[in-house]
Each structure stands twice: as structure tokens, then as C-alpha cells.
C-alpha atoms as a PDB file:
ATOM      1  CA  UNK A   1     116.132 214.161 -29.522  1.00  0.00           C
ATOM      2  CA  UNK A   2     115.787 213.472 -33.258  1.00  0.00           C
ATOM      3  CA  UNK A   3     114.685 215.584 -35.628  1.00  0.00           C
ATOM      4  CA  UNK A   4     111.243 213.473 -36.173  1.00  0.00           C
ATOM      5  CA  UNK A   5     110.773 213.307 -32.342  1.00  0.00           C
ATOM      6  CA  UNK A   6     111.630 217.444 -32.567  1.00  0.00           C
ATOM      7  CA  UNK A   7     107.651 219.403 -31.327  1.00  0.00           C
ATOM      8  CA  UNK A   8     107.025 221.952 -33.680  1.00  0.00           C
ATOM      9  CA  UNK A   9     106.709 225.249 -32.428  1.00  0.00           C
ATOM     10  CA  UNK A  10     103.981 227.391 -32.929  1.00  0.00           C
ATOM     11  CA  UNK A  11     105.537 229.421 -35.297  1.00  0.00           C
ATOM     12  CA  UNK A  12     108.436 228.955 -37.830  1.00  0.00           C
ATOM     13  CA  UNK A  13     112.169 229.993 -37.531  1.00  0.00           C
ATOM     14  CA  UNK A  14     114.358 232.213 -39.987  1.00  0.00           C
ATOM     15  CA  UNK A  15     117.910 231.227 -40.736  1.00  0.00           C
ATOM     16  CA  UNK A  16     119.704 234.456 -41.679  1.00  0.00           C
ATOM     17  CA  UNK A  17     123.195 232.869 -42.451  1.00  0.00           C
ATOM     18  CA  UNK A  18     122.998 230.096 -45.219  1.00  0.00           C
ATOM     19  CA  UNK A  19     125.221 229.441 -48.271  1.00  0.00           C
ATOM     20  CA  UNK A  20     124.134 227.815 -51.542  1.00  0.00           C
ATOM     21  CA  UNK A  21     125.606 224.489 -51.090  1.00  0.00           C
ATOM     22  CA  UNK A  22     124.921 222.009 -54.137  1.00  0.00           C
ATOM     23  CA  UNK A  23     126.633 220.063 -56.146  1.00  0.00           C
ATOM     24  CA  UNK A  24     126.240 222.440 -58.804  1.00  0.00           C
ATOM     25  CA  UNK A  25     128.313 224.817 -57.127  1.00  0.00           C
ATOM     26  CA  UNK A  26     131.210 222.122 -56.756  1.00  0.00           C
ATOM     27  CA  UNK A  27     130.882 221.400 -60.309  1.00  0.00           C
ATOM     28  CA  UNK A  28     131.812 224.928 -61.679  1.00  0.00           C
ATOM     29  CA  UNK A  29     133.868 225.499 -58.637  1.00  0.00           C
ATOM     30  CA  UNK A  30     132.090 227.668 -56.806  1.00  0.00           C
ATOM     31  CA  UNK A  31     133.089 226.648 -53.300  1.00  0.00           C
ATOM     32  CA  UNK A  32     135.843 227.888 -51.669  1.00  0.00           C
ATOM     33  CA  UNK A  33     136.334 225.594 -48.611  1.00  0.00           C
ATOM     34  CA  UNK A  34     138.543 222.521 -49.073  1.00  0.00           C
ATOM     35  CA  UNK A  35     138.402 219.159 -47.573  1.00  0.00           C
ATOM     36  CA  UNK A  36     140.777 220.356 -44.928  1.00  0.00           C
ATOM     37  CA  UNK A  37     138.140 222.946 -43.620  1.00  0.00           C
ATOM     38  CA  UNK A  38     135.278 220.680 -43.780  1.00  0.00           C
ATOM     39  CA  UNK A  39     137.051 217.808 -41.802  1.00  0.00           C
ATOM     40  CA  UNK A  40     137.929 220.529 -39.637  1.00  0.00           C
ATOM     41  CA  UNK A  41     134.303 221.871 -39.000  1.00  0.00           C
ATOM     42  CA  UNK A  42     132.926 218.167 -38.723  1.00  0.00           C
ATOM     43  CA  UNK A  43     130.623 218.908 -41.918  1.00  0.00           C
ATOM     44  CA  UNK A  44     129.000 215.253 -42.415  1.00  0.00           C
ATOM     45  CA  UNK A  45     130.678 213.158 -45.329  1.00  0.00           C
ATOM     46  CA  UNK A  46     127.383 212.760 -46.841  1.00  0.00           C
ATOM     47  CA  UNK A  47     127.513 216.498 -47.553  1.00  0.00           C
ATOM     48  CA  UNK A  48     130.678 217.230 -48.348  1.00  0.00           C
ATOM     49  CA  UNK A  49     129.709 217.747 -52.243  1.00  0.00           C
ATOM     50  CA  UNK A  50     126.651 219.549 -51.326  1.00  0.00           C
ATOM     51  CA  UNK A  51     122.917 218.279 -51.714  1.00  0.00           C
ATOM     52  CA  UNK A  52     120.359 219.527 -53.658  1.00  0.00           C
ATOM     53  CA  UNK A  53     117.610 222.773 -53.319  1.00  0.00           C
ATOM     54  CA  UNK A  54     114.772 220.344 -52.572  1.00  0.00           C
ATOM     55  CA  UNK A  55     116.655 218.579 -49.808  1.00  0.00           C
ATOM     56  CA  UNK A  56     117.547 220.854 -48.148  1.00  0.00           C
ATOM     57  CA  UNK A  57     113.809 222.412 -47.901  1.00  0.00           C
ATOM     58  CA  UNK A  58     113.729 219.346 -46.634  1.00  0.00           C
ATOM     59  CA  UNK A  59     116.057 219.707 -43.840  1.00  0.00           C
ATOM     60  CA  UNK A  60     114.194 223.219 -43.208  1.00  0.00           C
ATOM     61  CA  UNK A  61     111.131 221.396 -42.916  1.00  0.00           C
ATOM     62  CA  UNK A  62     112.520 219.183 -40.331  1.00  0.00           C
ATOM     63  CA  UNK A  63     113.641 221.594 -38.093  1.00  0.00           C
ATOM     64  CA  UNK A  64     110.888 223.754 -38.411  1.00  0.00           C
ATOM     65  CA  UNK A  65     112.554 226.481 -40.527  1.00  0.00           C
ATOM     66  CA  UNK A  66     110.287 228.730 -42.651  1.00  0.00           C
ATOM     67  CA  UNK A  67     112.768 230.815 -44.703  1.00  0.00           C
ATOM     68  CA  UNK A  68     116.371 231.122 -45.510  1.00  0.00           C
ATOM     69  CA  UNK A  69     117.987 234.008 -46.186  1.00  0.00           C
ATOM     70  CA  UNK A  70     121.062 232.490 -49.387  1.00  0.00           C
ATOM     71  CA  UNK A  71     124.246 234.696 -49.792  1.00  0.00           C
ATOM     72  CA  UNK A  72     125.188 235.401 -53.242  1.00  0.00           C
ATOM     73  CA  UNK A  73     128.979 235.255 -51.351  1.00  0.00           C
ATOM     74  CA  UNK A  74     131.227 237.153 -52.462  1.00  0.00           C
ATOM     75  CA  UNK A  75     134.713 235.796 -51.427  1.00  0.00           C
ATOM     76  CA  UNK A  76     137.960 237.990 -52.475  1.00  0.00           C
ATOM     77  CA  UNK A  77     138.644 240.248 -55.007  1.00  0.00           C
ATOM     78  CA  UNK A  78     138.299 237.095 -58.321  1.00  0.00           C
ATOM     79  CA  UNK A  79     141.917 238.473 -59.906  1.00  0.00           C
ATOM     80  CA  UNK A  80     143.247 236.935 -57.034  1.00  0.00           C
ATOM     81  CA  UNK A  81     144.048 233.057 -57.312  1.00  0.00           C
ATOM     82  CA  UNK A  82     141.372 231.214 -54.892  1.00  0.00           C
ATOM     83  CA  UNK A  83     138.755 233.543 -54.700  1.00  0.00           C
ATOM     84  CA  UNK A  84     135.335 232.717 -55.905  1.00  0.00           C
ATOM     85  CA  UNK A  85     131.624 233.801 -56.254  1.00  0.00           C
ATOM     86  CA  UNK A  86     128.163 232.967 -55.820  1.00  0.00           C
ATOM     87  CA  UNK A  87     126.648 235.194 -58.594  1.00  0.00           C
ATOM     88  CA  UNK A  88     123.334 237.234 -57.943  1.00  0.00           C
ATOM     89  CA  UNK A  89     121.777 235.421 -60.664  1.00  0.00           C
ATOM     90  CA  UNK A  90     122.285 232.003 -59.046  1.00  0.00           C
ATOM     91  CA  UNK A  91     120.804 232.767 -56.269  1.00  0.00           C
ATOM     92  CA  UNK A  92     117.826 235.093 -57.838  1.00  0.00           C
ATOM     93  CA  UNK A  93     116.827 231.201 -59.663  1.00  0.00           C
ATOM     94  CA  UNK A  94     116.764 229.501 -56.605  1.00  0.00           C
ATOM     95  CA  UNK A  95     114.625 232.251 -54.960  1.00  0.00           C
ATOM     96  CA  UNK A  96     112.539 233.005 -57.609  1.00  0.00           C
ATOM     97  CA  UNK A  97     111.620 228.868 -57.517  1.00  0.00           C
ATOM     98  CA  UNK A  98     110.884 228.970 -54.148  1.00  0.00           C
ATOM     99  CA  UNK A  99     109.740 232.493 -53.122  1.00  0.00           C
ATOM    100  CA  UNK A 100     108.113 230.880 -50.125  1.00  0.00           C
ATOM    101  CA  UNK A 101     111.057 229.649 -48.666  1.00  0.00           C
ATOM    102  CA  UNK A 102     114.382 231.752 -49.411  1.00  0.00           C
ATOM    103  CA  UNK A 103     115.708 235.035 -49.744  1.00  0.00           C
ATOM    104  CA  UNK A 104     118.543 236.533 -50.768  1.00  0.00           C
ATOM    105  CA  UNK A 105     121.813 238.319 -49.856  1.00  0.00           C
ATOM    106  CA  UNK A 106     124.175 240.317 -51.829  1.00  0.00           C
ATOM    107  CA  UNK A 107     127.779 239.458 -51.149  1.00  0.00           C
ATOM    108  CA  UNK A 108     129.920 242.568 -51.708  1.00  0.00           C
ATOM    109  CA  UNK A 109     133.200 243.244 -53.087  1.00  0.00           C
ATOM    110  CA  UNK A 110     134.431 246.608 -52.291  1.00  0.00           C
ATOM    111  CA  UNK A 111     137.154 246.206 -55.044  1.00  0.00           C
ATOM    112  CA  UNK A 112     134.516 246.746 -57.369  1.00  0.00           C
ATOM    113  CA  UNK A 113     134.159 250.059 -56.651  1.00  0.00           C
ATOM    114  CA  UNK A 114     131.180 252.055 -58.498  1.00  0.00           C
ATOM    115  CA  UNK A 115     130.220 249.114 -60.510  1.00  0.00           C
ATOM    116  CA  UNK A 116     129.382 247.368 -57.396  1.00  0.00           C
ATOM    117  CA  UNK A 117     127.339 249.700 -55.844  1.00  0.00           C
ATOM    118  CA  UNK A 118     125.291 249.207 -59.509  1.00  0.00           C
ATOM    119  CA  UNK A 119     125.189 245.480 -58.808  1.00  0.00           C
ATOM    120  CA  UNK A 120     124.074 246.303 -55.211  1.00  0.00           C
ATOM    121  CA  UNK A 121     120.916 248.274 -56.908  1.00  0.00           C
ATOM    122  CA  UNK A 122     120.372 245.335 -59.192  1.00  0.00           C
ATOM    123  CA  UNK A 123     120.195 242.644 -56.487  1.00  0.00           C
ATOM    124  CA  UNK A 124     117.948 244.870 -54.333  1.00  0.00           C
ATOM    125  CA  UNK A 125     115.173 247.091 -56.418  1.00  0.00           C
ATOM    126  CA  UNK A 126     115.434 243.782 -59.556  1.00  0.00           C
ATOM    127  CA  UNK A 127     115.844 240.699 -58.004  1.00  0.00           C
ATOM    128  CA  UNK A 128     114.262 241.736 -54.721  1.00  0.00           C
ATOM    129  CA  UNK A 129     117.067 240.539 -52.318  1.00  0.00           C
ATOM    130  CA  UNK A 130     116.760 241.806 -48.722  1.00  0.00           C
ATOM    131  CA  UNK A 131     120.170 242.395 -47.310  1.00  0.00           C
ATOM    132  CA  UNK A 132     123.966 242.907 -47.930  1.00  0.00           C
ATOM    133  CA  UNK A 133     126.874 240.648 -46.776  1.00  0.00           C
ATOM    134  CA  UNK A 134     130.658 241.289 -46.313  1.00  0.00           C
ATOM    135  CA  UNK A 135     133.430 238.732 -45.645  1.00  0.00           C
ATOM    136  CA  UNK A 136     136.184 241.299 -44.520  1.00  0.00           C
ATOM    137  CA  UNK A 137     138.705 238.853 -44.361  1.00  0.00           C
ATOM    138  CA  UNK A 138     138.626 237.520 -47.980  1.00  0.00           C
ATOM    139  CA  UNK A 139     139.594 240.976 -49.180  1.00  0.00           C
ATOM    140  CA  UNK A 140     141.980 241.961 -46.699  1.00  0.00           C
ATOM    141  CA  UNK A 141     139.273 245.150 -45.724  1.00  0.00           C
ATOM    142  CA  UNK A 142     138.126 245.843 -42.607  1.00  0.00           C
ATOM    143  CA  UNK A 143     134.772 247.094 -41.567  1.00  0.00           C
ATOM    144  CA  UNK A 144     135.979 250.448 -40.718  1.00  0.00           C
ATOM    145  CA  UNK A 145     137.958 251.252 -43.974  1.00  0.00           C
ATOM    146  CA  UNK A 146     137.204 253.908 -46.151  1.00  0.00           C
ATOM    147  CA  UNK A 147     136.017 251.341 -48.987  1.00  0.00           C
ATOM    148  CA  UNK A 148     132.771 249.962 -47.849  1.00  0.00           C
ATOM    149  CA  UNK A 149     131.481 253.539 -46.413  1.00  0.00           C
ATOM    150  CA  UNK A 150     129.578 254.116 -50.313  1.00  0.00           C
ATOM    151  CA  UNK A 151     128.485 250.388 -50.250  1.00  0.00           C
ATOM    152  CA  UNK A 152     127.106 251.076 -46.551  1.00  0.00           C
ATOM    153  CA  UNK A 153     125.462 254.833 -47.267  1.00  0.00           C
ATOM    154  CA  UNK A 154     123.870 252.701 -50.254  1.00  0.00           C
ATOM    155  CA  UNK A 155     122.273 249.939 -47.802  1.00  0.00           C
ATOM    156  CA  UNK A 156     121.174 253.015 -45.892  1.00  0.00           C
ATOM    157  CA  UNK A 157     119.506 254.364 -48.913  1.00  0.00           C
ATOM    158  CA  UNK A 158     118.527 250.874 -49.785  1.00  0.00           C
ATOM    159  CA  UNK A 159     117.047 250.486 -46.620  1.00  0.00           C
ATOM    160  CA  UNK A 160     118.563 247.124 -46.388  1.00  0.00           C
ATOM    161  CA  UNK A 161     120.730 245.519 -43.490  1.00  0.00           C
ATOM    162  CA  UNK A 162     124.725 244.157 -43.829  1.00  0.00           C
ATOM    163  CA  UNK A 163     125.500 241.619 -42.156  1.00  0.00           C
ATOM    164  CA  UNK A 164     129.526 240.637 -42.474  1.00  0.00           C
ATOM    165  CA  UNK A 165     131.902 237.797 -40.200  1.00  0.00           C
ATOM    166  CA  UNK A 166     133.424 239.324 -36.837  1.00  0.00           C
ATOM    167  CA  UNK A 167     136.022 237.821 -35.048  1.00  0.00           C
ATOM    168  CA  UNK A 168     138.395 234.839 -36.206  1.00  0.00           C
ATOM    169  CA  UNK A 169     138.583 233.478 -39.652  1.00  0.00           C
ATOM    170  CA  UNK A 170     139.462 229.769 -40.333  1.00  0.00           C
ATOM    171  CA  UNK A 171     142.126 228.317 -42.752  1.00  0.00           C
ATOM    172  CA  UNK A 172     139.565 227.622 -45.383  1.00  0.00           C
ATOM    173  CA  UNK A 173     141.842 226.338 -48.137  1.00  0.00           C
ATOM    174  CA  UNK A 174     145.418 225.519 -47.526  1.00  0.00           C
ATOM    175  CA  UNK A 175     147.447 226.866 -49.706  1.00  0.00           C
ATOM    176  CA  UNK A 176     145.690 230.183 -48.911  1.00  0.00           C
ATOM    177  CA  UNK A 177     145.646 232.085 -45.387  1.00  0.00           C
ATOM    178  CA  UNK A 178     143.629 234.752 -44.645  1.00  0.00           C
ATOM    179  CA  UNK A 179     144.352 237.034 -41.803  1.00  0.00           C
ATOM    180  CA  UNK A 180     142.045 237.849 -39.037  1.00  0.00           C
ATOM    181  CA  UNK A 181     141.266 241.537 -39.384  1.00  0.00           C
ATOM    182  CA  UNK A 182     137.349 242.263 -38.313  1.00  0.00           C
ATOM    183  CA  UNK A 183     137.522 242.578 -34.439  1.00  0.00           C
ATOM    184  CA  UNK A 184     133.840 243.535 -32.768  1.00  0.00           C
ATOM    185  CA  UNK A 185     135.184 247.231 -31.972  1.00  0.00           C
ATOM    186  CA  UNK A 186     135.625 247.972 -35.541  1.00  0.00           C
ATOM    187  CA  UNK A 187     131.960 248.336 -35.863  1.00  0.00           C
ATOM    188  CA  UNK A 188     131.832 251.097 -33.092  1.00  0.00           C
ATOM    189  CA  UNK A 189     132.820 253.855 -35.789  1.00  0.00           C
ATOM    190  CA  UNK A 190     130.893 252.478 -38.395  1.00  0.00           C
ATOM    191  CA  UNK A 191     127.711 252.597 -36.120  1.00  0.00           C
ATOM    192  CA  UNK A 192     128.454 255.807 -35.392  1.00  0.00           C
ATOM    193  CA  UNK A 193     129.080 257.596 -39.188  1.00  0.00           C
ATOM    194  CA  UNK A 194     125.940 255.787 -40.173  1.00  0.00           C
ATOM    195  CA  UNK A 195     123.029 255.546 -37.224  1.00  0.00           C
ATOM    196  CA  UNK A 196     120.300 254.901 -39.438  1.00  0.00           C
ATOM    197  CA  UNK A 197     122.634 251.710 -41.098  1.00  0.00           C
ATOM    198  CA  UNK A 198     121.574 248.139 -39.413  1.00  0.00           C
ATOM    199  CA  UNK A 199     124.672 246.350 -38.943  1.00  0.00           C
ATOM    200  CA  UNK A 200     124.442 242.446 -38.368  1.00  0.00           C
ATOM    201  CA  UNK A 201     127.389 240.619 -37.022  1.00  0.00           C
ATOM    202  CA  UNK A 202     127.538 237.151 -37.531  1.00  0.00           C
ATOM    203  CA  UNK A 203     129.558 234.258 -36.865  1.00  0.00           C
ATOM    204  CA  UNK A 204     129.300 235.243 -32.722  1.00  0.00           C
ATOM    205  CA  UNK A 205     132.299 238.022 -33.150  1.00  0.00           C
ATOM    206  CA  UNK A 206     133.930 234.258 -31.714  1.00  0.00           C
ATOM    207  CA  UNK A 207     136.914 234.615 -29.317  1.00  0.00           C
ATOM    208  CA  UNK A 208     136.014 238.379 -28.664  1.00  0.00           C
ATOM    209  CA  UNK A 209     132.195 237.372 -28.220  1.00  0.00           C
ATOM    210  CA  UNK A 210     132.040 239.699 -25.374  1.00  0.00           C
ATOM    211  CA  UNK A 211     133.230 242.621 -27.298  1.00  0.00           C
ATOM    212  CA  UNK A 212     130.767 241.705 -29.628  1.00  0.00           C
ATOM    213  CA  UNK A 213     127.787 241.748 -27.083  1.00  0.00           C
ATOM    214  CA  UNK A 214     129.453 245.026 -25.860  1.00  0.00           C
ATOM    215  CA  UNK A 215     128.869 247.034 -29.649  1.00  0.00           C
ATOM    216  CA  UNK A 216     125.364 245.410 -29.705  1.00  0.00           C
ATOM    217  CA  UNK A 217     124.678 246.771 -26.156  1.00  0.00           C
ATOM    218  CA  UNK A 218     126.150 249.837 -27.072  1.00  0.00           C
ATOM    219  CA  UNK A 219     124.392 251.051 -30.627  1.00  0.00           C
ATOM    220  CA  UNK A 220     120.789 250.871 -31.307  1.00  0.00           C
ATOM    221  CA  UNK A 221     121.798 249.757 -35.105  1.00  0.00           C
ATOM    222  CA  UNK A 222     124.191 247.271 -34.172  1.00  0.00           C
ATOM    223  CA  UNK A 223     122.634 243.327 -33.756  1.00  0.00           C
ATOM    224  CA  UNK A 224     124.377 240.028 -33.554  1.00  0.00           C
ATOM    225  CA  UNK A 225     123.884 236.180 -35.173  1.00  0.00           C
ATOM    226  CA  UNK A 226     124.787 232.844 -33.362  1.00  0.00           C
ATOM    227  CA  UNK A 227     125.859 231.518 -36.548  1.00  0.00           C
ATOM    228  CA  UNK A 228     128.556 229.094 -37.709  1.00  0.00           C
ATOM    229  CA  UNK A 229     129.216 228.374 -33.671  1.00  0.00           C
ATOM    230  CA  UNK A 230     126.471 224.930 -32.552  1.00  0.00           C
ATOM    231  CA  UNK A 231     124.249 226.581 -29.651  1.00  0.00           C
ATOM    232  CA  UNK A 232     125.590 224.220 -27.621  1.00  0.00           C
ATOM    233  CA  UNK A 233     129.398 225.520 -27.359  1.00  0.00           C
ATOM    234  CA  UNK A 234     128.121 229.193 -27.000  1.00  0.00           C
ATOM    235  CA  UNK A 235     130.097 231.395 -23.951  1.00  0.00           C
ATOM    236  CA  UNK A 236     127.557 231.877 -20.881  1.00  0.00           C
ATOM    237  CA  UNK A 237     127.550 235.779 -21.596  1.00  0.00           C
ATOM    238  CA  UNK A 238     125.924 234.711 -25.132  1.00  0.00           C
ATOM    239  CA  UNK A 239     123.028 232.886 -23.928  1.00  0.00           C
ATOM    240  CA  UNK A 240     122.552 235.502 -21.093  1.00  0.00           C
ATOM    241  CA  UNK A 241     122.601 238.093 -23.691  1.00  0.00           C
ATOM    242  CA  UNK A 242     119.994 236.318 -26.173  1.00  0.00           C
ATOM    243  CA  UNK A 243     117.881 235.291 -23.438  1.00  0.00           C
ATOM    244  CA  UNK A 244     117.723 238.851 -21.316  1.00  0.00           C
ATOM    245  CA  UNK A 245     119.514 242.279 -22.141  1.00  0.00           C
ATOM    246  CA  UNK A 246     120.125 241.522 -25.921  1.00  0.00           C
ATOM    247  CA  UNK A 247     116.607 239.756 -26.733  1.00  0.00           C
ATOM    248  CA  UNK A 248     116.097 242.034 -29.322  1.00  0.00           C
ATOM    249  CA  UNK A 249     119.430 242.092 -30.723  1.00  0.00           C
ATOM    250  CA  UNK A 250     120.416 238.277 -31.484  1.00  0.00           C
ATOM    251  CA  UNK A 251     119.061 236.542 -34.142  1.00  0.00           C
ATOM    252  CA  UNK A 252     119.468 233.045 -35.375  1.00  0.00           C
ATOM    253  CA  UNK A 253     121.363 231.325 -38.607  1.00  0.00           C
ATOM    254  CA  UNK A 254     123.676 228.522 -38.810  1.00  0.00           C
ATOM    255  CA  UNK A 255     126.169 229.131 -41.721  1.00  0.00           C
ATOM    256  CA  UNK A 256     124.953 226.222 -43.729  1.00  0.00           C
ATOM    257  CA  UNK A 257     126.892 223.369 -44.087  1.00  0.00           C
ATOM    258  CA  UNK A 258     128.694 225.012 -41.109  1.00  0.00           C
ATOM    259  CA  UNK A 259     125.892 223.647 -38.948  1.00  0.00           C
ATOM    260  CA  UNK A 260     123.345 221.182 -39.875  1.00  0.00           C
ATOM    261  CA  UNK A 261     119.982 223.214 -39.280  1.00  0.00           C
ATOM    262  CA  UNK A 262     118.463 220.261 -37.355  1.00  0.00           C
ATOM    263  CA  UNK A 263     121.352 220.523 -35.024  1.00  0.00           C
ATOM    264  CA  UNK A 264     121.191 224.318 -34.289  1.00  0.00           C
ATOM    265  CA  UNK A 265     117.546 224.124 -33.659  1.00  0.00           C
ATOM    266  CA  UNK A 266     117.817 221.424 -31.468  1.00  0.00           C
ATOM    267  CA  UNK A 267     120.869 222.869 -29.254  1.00  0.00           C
ATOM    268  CA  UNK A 268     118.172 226.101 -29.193  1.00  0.00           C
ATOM    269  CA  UNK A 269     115.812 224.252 -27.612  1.00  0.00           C
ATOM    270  CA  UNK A 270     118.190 222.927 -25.396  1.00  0.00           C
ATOM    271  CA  UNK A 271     119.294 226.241 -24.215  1.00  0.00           C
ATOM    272  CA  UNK A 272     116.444 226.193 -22.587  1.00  0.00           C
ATOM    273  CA  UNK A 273     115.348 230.665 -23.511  1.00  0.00           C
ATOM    274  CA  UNK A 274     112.327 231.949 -22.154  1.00  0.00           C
ATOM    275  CA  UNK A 275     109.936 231.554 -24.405  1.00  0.00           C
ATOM    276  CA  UNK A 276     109.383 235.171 -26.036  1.00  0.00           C
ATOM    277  CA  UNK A 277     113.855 235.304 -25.942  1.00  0.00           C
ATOM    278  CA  UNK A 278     112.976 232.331 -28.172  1.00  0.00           C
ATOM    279  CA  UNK A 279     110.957 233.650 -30.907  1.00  0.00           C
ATOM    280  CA  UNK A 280     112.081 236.945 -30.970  1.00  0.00           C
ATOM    281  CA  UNK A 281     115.838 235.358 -31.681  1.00  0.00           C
ATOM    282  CA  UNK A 282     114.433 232.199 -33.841  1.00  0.00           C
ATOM    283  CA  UNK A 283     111.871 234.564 -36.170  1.00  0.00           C
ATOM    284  CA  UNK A 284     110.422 238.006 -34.989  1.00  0.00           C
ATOM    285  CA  UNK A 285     114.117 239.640 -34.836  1.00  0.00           C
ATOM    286  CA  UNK A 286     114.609 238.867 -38.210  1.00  0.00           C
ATOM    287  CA  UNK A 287     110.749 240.271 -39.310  1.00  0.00           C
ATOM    288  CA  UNK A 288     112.483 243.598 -37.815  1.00  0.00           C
ATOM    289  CA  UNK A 289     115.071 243.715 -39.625  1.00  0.00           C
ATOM    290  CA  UNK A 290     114.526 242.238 -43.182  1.00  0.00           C
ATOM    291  CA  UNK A 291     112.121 243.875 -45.465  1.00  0.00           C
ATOM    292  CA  UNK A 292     110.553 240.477 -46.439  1.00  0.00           C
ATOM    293  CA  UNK A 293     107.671 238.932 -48.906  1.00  0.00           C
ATOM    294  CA  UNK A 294     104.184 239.590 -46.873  1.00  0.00           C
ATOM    295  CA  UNK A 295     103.695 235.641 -46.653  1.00  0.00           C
ATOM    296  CA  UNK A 296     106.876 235.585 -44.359  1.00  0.00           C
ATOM    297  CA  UNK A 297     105.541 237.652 -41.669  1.00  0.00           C
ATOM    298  CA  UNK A 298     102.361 235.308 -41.135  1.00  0.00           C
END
């Protein structure tokens, strides 16, 4: 099915997981993939330098996507040779152009210490962002360590959600490897220190997918994203989990330029969910969740 032959749905989908992607980015270097990691992830060449804001509206359009929620990523602690940032400010612009389309997320940094719970504030009660993210890997941290417990009592005060990568992280450039360090269980003390924190993880909690079903099960605060993973190689227990038990606890994002949005909504359909599994995954999860711009939740 192409994406012109794709039936719009009766209501819109929300992408939590997206990263700003243009060829701006490339230019002041700004993205921290190589080629390597993009071969790798079978990005498409004619992206592999990024496109612009208005094409990939476009692309939302297409596949029926209402809003996208942009990280402001955050990835590794910048005195550290290959580490790199969206800033707040970049993606502030591109949200305050198209308020009707995209929101934003505040990457964190937990080296940063007090000044970054300041820049947390910022992003939040200034620029009107609606969640926090964490890449645990890229700073060697995991999601139980005594480091991000002020930045995640501040997105309890905030009254925002975190969403941060479980599970396995890639080789994303060569000359630098991270280790894998955010395992699904880590998230069971977390949830438990902070019960009134919503805790998103994203990227499937992929090979321990299971174990991340298992903490979602387990903790009222604790949701999942079938992100970065195409719908189409998801375990059995994942779909059974979106489409039953876990309805209320999956959402949907793609990790732009991970996967193509046209792709991942396509694959969804193909999953064949019940229909209210559908939209509560695709959009109404993510109305729960995100404190977003009244026009969103029409």
C-alpha cells in the first residue's frame, strides 16, 4: 500500500519520538550518527543529509500524522569529543512556526547538574515544551543513578513526562562506542521513589522487550513506545501487549529518520489492532500523557 493509496483515519496520529533532522543540523554538526549507522538502519539515501521542516509536514501529512513531539537531544556530556546537541532554542523556532504541528522535548544532561534543572524550567514554563528525554547511554548514566533523581522530582513538579532509550544501543559513530547500560528493570526503582513521575520507555526496551512489557504491567506510571523498531519486526508479546493488556500503556513514535513515518503507519495498519488498541496507541495515549496546545486534543 502506498502512502497516497493509505485511507485516512478518522482521527490523526501523534509521533512521540522524532529528531530534528535537516540539513541545517548537518551543517553546524549537529548530528551525531555517521554514515556507518545510517547504512546500518537502512535510512533512505535521499535523506541521509536531512530534509527540510516543510517536508517533512509533508511526510506527516501523508501518513496521517497530526503532531510531532521534536527532542532538543541531548547526546553526552559536550567536553567529551563526539557528543553533540540539539539546543532548546532550535527547536522552540521550529515549534513556535508551526504550533499546530510540533512540540517539544527537553533532552537532559545530568552532568549539568543545577544549571540543568534551570534549563529544564526554561524549556517547560518559557518555551512551553511538554516532556523530558534522556539518552542514558550517551552519558554513561543509568536510569536508576543518583544523578537524574533532581531532574526527575523536577518533571514531577513540572508535571511533565521523561521518556529515555531502554534496552540496546547501536554503534552510532565509529570511532566512538557506547555501552549498553539502561536494561527495562532499572526503571522498577525509579517507579517506585517517584509514583506520581510518568516514565516513557522508548525504543521497545529491544532485546529485553519482555522485561519491558513486564515494568509497564507492573507500575501504573510506567508506559512504553514502539519507536525506532518498524511495526512490522515487533516480538508477538509486543503486539499482544498494545493490542490487549497494555492498550493504555503503548504509544506510538518512530525515531525519525530511524523510521520513515509513512512506513510505521503503514506496518500499524498492518498489525491489524482492534480498532480502539489503535487509537488509543496512535493518538489518545499520548492526549494522556502530554499536557498539549488545546487544538491537539480536537
Amino acid at each position: 500500500m502506498s502512502e497516497q493509496s493509505q485511507t485516512a483515519p478518522e482521527y490523526g496520529a501523534i509521533d512521540i519520538v522524532v529528531n530534528v533532522f535537516t540539513p541545517r543540523e548537518f551543517a553546524e554538526g549537529r548530528i551525531a550518527t555517521d554514515d556507518a549507522f545510517r547504512a546500518k538502519t537502512r535510512q533512505a539515501d535521499a535523506f541521509h543529509r536531512g530534509i527540510e521542516i516543510p517536508d517533512y509536514i509533508r511526510k506527516m501529512d501523508a501518513a496521517h500524522i497530526d503532531r510531532s513531539l521534536l527532542i532538543a537531544v541531548r547526546m553526552g556530556d559536550l567536553r567529551v569529543r563526539g557528543s553533540v546537541e540539539i539546543p532548546y532554542e532550535r527547536v522552540r523556532e521550529i515549534c513556535h512556526e508551526h504550533p499546530d504541528r510540533f512540540s517539544g522535548l527537553a533532552g537532559i544532561d545530568p552532568t549539568r547538574g543545577v544549571q540543568g534543572l534551570r534549563e529544564l524550567d526554561v524549556a517547560v514554563k518559557e518555551y512551553g515544551f511538554v516532556g523530558a528525554h534522556y539518552y542514558p547511554h550517551w552519558f554513561g548514566i543509568a536510569p536508576d543513578a543518583a544523578l537524574m533523581y533532581p531532574y526527575y522530582a523536577r518533571c514531577c513538579e513540572l508535571d511533565i513526562p521523561i521518556m529515555m532509550q531502554m534496552g540496546n544501543c547501536l554503534i552510532y559513530q565509529r570511532d566512538r562506542r557506547l555501552p549498553t547500560i539502561a536494561q527495562p528493570i532499572m526503571l522498577d526503582r525509579v517507579a517506585i521513589d517517584f509514583p506520581d513521575l510518568k516514565l516513557i520507555g522508548i525504543h521497545l526496551g529491544y532485546p529485553w522487550t519482555d522485561e519491558m512489557i513486564a515494568m509497564a504491567w507492573k507500575h501504573p506510571n510506567i508506559h512504553m513506545a514502539g519507536d525506532a523498531y518498524a511495526p512490522k519486526h515487533w516480538p508477538a508479546s509486543v503486539v499482544k501487549f498494545a493490542d490487549s493488556y497494555g492498550q493504555d500503556k503503548f504509544l506510538f513514535g518512530t525515531d525519525w529518520p530511524v523510521i520513515d513515518p509513512g512506513r510505521a503507519v503503514r506496518e500499524m495498519d498492518d498489525l491489524g489492532l482492534r480498532p480502539v488498541s489503535r487509537k488509543k496507541v496512535m493518538r489518545d495515549n499520548a492526549l494522556k500523557l502530554f499536557r498539549f496546545p488545546d487544538q491537539a486534543r480536537r
